[in-house]
Protein backbone atom coordinates (compact mmCIF):
# COMPACT_ATOMS: atom_id res chain seq x y z
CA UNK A 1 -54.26 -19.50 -12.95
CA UNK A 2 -53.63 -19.39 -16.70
CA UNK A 3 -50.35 -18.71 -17.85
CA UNK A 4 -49.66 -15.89 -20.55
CA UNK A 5 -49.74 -17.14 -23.97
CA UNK A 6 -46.80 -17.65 -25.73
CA UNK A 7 -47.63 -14.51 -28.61
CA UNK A 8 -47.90 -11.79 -25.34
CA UNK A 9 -44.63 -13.21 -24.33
CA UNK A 10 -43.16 -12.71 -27.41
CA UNK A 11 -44.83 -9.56 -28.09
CA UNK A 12 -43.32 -8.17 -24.28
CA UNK A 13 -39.49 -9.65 -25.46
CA UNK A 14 -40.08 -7.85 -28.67
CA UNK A 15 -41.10 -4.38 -27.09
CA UNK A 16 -38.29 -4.43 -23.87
CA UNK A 17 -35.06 -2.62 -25.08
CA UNK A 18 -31.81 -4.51 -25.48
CA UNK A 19 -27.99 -3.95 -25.58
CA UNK A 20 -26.90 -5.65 -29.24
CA UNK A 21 -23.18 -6.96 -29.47
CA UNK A 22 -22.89 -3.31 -31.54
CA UNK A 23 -24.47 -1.40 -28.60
CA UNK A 24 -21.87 -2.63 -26.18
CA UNK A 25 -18.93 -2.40 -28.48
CA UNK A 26 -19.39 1.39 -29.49
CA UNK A 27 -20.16 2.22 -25.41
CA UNK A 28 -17.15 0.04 -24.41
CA UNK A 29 -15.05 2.30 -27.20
CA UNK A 30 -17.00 5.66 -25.37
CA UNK A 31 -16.54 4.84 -22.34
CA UNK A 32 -12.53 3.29 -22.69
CA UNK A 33 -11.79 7.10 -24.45
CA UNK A 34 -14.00 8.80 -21.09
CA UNK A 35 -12.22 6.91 -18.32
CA UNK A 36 -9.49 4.65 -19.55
CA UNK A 37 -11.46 1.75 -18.13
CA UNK A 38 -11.48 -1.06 -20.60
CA UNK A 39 -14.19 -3.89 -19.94
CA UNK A 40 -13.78 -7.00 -21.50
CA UNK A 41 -16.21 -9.32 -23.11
CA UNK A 42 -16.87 -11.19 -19.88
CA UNK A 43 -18.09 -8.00 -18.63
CA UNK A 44 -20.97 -7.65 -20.95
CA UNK A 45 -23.75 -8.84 -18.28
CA UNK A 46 -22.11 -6.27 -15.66
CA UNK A 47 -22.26 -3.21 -18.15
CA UNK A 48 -25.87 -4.01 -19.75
CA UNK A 49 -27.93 -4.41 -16.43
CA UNK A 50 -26.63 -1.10 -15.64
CA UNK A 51 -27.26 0.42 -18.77
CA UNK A 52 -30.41 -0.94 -18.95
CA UNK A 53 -31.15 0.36 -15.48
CA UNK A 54 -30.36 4.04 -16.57
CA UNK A 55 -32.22 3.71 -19.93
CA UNK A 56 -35.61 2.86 -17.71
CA UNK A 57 -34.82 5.67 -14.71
CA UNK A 58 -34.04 8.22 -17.81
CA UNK A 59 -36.98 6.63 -19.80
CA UNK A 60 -34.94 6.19 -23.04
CA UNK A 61 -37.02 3.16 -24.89
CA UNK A 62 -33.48 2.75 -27.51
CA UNK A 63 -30.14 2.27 -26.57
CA UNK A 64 -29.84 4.56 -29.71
CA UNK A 65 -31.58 7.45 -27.62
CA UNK A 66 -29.79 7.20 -24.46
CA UNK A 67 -26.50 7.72 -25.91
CA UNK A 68 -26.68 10.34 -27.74
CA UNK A 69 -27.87 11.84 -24.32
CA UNK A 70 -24.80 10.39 -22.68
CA UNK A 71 -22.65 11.79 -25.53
CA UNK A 72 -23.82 14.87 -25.81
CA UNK A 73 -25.41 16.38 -22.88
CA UNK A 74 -23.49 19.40 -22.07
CA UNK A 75 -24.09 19.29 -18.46
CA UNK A 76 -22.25 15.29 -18.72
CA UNK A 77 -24.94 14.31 -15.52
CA UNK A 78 -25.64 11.37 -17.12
CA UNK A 79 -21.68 10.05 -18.26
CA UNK A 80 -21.18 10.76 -14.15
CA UNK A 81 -24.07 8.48 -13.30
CA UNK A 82 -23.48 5.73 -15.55
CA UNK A 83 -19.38 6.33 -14.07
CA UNK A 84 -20.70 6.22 -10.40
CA UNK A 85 -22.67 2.82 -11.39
CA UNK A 86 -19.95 1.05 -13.48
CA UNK A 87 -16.68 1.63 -11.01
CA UNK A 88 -16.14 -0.91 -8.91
CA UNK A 89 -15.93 0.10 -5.02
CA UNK A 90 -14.59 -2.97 -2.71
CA UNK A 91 -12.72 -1.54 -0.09
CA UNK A 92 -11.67 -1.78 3.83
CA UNK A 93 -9.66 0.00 6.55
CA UNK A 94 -5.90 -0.84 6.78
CA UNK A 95 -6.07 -3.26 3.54
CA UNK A 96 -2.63 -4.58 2.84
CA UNK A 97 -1.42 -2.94 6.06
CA UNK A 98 1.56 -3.74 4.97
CA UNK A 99 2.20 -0.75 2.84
CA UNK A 100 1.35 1.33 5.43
CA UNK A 101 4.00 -0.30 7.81
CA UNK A 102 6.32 0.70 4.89
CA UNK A 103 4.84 4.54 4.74
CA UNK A 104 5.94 5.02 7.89
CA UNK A 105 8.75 2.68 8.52
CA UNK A 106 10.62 3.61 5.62
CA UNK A 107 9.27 6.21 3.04
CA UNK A 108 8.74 8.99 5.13
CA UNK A 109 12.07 9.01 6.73
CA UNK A 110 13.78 9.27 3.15
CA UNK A 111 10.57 12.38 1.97
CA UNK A 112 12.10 14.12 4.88
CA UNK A 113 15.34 13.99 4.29
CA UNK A 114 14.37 16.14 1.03
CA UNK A 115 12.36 18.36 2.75
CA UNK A 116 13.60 21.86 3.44
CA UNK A 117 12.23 23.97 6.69
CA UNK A 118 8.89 24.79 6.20
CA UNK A 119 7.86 22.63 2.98
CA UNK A 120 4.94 20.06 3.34
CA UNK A 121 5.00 16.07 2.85
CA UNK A 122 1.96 15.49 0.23
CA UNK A 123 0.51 11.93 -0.08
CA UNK A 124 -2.21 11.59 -2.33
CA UNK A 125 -4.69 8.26 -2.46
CA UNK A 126 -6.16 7.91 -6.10
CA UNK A 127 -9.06 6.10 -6.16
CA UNK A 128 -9.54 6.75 -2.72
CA UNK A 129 -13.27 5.30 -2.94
CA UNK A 130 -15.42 5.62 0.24
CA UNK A 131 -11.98 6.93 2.08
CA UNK A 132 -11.23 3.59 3.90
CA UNK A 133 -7.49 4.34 2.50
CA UNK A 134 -6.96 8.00 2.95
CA UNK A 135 -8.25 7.64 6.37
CA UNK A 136 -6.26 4.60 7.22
CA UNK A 137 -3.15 6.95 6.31
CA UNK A 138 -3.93 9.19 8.31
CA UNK A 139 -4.29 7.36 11.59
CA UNK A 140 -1.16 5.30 10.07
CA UNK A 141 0.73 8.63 11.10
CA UNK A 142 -1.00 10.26 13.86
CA UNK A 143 -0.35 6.12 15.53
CA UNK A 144 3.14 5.14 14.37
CA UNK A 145 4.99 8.05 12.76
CA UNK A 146 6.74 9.84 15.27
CA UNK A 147 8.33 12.89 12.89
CA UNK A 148 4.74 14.02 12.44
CA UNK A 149 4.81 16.86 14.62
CA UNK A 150 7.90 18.12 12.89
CA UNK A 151 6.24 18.21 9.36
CA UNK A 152 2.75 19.41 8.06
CA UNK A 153 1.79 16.90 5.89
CA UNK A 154 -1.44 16.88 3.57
CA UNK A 155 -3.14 13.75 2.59
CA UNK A 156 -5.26 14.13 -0.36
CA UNK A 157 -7.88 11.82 -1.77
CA UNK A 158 -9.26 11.69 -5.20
CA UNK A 159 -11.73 9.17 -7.37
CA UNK A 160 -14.03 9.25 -10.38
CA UNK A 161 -16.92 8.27 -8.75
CA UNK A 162 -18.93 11.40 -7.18
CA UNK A 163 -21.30 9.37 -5.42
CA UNK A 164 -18.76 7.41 -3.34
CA UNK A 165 -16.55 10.72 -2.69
CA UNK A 166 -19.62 12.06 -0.66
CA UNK A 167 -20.08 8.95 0.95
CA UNK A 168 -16.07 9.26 1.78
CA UNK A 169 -16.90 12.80 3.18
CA UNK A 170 -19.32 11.62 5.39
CA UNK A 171 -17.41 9.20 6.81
CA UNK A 172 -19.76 6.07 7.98
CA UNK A 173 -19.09 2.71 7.93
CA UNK A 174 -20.01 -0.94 8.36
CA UNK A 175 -18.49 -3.17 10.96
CA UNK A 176 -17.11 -5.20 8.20
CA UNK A 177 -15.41 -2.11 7.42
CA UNK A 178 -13.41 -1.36 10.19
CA UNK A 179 -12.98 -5.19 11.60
CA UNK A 180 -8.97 -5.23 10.28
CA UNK A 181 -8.96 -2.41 12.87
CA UNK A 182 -7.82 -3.10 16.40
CA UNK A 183 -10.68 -2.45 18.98
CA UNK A 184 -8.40 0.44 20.65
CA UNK A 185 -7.97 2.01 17.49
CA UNK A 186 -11.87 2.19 16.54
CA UNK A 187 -12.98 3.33 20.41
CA UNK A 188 -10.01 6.30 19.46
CA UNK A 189 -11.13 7.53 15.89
CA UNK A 190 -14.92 6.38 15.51
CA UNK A 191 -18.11 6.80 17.26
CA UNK A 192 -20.64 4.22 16.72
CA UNK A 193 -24.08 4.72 15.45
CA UNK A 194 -27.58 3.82 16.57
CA UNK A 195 -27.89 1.33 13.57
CA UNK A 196 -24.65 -0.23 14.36
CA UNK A 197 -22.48 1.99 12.17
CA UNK A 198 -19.17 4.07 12.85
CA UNK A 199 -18.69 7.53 12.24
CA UNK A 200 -14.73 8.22 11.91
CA UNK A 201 -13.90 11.77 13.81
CA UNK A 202 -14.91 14.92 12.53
CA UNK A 203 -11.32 16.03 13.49
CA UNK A 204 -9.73 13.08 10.75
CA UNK A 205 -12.76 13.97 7.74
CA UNK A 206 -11.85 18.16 8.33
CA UNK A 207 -7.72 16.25 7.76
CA UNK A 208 -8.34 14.77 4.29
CA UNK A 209 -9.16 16.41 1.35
CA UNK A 210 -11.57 14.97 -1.54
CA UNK A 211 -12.35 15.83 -4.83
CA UNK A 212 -13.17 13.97 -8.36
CA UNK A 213 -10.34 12.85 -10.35
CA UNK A 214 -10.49 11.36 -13.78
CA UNK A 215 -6.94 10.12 -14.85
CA UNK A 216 -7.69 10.21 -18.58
CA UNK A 217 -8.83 14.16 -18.16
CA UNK A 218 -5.43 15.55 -18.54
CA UNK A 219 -7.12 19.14 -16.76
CA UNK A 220 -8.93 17.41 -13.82
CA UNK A 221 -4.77 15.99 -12.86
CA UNK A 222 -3.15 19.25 -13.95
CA UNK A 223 -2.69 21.10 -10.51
CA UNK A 224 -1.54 17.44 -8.89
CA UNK A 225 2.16 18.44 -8.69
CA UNK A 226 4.82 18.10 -5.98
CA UNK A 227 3.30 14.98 -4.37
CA UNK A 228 5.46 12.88 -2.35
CA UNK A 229 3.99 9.83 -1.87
CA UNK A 230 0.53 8.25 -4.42
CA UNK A 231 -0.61 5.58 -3.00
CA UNK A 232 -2.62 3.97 -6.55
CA UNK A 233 -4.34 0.62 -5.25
CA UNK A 234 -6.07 -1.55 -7.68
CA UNK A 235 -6.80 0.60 -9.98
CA UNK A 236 -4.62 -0.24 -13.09
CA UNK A 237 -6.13 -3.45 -13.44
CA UNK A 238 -9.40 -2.03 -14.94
CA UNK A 239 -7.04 -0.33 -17.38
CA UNK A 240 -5.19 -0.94 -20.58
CA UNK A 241 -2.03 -1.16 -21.71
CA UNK A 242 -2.17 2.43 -23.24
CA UNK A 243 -4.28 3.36 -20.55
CA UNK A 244 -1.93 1.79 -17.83
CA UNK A 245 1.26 3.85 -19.77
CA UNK A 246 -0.88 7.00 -19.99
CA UNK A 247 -1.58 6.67 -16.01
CA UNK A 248 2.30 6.16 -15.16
CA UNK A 249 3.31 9.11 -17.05
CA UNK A 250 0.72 11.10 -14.98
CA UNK A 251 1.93 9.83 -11.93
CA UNK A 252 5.44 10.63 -12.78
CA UNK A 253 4.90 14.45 -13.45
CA UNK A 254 2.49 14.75 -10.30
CA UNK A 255 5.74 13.29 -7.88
CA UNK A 256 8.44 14.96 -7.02
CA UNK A 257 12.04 14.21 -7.59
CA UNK A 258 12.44 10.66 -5.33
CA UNK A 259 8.61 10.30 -4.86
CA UNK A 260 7.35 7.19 -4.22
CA UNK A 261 3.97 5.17 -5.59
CA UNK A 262 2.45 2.34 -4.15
CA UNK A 263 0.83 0.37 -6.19
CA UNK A 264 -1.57 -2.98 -5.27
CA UNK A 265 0.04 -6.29 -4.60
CA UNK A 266 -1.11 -7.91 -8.20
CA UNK A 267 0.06 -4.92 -9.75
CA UNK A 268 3.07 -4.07 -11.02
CA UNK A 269 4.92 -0.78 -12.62
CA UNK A 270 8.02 -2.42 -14.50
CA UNK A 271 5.77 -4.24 -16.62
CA UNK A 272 3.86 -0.72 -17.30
CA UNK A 273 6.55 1.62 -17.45
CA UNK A 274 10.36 2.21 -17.53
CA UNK A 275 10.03 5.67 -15.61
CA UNK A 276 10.04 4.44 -11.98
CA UNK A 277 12.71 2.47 -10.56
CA UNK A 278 11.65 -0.58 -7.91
CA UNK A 279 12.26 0.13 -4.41
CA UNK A 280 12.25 -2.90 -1.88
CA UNK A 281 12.11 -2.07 2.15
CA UNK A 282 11.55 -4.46 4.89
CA UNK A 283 7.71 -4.59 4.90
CA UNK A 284 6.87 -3.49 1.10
CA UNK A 285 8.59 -3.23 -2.29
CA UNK A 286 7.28 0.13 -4.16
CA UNK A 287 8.06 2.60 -6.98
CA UNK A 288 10.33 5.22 -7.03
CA UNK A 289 10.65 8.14 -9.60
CA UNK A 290 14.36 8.26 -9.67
CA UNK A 291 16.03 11.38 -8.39
């Protein structure tokens, strides 16, 4: 078998599109200004497969083509593709369970001292991903919080990414999922599928509310007010400084008075922002928008 001659090869190389250094700064600047995600030069492999995998399913031959589509296609289909494919999903049930021990052992009790008759305890999970950690908060209080009959509490779940927020809604999962999990606690809330899979209960999907959030869109954050507890897990890490600062501020006008955000254990808000004051229980230290 002959081997294709080194002028076709160069000819193909020629003719396949490519990402220049220029290409990926001015998309890095679009994207930053879109999302407040910042990637850094080490990311450049990451961001041009999948740019280059959306210029051949759109059939853009130039990077020049495709994003003046991205830019300015009214409908913005394309921005929430290229979103879906660049956030970063990794994500299981009762990750740093820990916090959770807190939510209950500790935060709750001081939301409901606040709480007048009738008012409702709002936690909201930002990115909330493929709803491992809304869904872990909720069987966090229908297991271990033993107020919850007293108080109607919402949990609310939000994230960029409308791809994985249907995938939340539906509710299936690996076993590598749900193996933190203890074996009672899986039999109780999931039913497990033909192919292996678990299905969490149609009671705990109808108990948690989705919908796409995109911190750097002041409107898409607007009606986010009167939340008691955020619960804001490795996201800041994709952000930047400015970005980071921008987030905390938003944060701070969606809590209430005393609300409390927990944040991921690399993370932390007092090198961010001076609006939250550090809060240390037994089982986590979180943030605290003073009272």
């Amino acid at each position: 078998m002959s081997s294709m001659p080194p002028l076709a090869r160069d000819q193909m190389a020629a003719s396949a599109p490519a990402i220049s250094v220029e290409d990926f700064g001015k998309f890095r600047e679009f994207f930053y200004r879109k999302t407040g995600i910042h990637f850094e030069d080490s990311k450049r492999y990451f961001v041009d497969k999948r740019l280059l995998d959306r210029m051949k399913a759109t059939g853009h031959a130039t990077f020049r083509d495709y994003f003046i589509t991205v830019r300015f296609e009214a409908s913005g289909q394309e921005l929430q593709q290229l979103v879906n494919l660049m956030t970063v999903n990794e994500t299981y049930f009762f990750r740093e369970e820990y916090q959770f021990q807190c939510l209950v052992n500790s935060i709750l009790s001081e939301v409901a001292e606040r709480k007048k008759p009738g008012e409702r305890i709002r936690i909201w999970s930002i990115p909330s991903s493929s709803g491992e950690e809304p869904y872990s908060i909720a069987i966090y209080l229908l297991e271990y919080w033993k107020k919850l009959a007293h108080y109607d509490v919402e949990v609310m779940a939000s994230d960029i990414d409308t791809a994985i927020l249907d995938q939340a809604r539906r509710g299936v999962y690996s076993r590598r999922s749900v193996q933190n999990m203890p074996a009672a606690l899986i039999a109780k809330y999931f039913t497990p599928l033909a192919n292996g899979e678990y299905q969490i209960s149609e009671d705990l999907r109808s108990a948690v509310e989705f919908s796409k959030v995109n911190l750097s869109d002041a409107a898409s954050v607007r009606h986010f007010r009167q939340i008691d507890v955020v619960f804001c897990r490795n996201l800041l890490i994709y952000f930047d400084d400015n970005s980071r600062r921008s987030a905390a501020e938003t944060f701070f006008d969606a809590l209430n008075p005393g609300g409390f955000i927990c944040l991921g254990h690399s993370e932390s808000m007092s090198r961010i922002s001076s609006l939250f004051k550090v809060r240390k229980f037994n089982d986590a230290m979180v943030y605290q928008r003073p009272l």
